[in-house]
C-alpha atoms as a PDB file:
ATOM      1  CA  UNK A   1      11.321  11.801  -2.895  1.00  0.00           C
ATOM      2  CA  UNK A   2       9.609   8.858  -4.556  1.00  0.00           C
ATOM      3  CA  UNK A   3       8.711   6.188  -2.947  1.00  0.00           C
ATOM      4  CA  UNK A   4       7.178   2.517  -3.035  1.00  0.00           C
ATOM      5  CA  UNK A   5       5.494   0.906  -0.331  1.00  0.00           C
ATOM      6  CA  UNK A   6       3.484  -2.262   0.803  1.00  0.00           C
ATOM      7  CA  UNK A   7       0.970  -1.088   3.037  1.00  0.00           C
ATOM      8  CA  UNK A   8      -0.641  -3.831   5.051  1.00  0.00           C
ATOM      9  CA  UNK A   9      -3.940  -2.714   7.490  1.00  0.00           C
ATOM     10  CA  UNK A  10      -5.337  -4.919  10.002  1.00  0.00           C
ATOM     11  CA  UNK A  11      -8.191  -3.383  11.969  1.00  0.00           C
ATOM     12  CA  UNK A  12      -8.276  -5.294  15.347  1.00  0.00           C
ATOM     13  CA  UNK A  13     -11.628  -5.560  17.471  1.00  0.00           C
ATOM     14  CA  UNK A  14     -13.913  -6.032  15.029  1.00  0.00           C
ATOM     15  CA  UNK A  15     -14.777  -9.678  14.482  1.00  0.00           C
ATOM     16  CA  UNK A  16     -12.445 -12.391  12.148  1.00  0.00           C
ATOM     17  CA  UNK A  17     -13.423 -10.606   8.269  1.00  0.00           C
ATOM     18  CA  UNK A  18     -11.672  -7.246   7.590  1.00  0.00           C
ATOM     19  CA  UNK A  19     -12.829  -7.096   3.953  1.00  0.00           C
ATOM     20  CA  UNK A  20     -14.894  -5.033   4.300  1.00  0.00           C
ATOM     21  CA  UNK A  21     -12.373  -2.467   6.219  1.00  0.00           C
ATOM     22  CA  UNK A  22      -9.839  -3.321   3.680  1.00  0.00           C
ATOM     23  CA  UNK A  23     -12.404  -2.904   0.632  1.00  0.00           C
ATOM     24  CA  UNK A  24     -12.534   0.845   2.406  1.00  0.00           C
ATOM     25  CA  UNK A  25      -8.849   1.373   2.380  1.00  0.00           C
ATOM     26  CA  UNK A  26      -8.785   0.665  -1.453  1.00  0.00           C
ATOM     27  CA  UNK A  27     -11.350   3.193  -2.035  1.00  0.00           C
ATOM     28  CA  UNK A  28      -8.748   6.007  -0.347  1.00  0.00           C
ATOM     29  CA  UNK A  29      -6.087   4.348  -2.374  1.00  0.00           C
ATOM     30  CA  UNK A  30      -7.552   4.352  -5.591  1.00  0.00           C
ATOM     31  CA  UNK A  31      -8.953   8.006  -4.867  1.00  0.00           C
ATOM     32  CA  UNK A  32      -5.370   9.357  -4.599  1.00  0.00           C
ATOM     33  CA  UNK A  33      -4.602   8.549  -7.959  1.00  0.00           C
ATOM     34  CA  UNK A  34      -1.251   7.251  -7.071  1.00  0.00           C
ATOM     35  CA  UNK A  35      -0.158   3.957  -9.075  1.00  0.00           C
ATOM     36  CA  UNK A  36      -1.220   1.037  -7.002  1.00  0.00           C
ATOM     37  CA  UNK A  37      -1.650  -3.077  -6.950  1.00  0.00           C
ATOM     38  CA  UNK A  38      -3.563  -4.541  -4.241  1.00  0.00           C
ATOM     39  CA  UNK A  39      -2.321  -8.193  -3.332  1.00  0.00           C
ATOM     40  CA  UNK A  40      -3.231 -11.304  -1.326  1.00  0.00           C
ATOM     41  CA  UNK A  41      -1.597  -9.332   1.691  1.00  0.00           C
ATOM     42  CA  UNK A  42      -1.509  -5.937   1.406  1.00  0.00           C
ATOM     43  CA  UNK A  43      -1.101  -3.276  -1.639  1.00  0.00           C
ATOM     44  CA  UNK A  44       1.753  -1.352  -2.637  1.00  0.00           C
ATOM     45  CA  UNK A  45       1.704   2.108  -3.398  1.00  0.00           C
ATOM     46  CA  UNK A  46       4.094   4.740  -5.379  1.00  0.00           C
ATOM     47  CA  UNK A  47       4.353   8.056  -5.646  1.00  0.00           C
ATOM     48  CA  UNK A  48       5.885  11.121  -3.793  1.00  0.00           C
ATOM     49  CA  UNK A  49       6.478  10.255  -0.116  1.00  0.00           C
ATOM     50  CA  UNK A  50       3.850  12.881   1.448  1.00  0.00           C
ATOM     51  CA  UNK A  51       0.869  11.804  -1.120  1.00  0.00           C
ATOM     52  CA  UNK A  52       2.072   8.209   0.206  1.00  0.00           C
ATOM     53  CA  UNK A  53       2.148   8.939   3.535  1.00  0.00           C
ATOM     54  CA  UNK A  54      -1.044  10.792   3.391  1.00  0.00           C
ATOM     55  CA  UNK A  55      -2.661   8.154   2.122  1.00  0.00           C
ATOM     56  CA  UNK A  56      -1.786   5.590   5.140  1.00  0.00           C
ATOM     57  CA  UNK A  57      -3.110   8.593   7.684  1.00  0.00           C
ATOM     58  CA  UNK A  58      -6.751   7.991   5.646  1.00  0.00           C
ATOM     59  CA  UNK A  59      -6.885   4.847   5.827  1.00  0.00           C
ATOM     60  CA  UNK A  60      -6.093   4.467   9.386  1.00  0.00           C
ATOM     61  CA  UNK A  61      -8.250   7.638   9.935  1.00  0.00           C
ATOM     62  CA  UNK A  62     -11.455   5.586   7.910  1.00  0.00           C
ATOM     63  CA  UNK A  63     -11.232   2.647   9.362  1.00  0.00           C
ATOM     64  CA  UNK A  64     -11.210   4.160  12.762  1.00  0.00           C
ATOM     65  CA  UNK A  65     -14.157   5.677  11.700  1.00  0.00           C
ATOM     66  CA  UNK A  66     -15.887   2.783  10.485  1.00  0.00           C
ATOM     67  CA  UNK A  67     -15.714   1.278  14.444  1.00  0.00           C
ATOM     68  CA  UNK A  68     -12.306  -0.092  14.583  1.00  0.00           C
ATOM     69  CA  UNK A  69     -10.975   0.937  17.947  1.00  0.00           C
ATOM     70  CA  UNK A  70      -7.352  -0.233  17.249  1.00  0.00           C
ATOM     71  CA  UNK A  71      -5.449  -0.915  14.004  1.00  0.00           C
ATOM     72  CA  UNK A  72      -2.250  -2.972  13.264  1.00  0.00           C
ATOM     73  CA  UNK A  73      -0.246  -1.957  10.312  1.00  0.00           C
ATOM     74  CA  UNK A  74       2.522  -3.371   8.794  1.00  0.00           C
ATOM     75  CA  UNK A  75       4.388  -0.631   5.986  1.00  0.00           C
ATOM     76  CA  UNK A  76       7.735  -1.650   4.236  1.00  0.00           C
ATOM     77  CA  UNK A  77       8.944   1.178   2.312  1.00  0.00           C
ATOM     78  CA  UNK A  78      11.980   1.816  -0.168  1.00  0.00           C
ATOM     79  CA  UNK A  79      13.713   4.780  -1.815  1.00  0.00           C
ATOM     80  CA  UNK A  80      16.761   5.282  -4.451  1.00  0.00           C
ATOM     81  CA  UNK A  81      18.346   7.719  -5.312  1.00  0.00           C
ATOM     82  CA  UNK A  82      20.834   6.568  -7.880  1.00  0.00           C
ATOM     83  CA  UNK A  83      18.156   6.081 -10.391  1.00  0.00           C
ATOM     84  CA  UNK A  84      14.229   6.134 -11.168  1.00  0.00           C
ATOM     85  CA  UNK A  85      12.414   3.177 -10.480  1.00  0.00           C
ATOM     86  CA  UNK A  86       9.090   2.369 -10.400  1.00  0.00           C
ATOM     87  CA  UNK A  87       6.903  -0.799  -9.423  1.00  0.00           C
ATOM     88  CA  UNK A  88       6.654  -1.797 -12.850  1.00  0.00           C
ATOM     89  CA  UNK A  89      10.733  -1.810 -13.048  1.00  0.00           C
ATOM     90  CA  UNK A  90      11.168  -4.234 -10.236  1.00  0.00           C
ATOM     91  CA  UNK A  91       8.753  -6.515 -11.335  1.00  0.00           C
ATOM     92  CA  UNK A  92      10.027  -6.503 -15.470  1.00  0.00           C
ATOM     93  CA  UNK A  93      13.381  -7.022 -13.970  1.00  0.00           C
ATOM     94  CA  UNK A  94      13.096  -9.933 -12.116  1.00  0.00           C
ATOM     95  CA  UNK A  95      10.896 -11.572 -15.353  1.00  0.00           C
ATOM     96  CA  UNK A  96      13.439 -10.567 -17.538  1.00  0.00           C
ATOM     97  CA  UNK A  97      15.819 -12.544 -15.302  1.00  0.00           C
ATOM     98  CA  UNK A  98      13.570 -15.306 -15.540  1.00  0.00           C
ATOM     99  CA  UNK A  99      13.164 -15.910 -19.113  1.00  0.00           C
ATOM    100  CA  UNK A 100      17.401 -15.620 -19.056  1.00  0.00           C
ATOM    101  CA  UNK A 101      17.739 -18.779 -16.898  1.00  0.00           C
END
């Protein structure tokens, strides 16, 4: 099943910058080789739902790693199965919608 999500990581316990814990979790990302766009809050990710959902156990399992004792995350996810639909879809759609009105 294919899947998009927006995966949001929040290491807790480790003074007020993450960046550098988040800079780690977009290493993992980007080494899956599943499509990605990192945002102001978070990233979302696409692909098939255990590459996905392998790649959230990383980054929780490397930022543990790197000292955090406790992580937050926040993961919205969504599925279809009427039709394909990537990222890129959603995003040309609601443009396209745009320029319309």
């Amino acid at each position: 099943m294919h899947v998009i999500v927006d995966l949001c990581v929040v290491p807790l316990g480790v003074g007020v910058s993450v960046s550098t814990y988040v800079a780690r979790c977009q290493e993992v990302i980007e080494a899956s080789g599943l499509e990605h766009r990192m945002h102001a809050y978070g990233t979302n990710i696409e692909g098939p739902w255990d590459e996905v959902m392998a790649v959230v156990k990383a980054c929780h399992e490397e930022v543990h790693e790197m000292g955090a004792p406790r992580i937050t995350t926040t993961l919205k996810m969504g599925t279809r199965t009427d039709r394909d639909q990537r990222m890129s879809d959603k995003v040309d759609s609601v443009s396209r919608r745009r320029a319309i009105d």
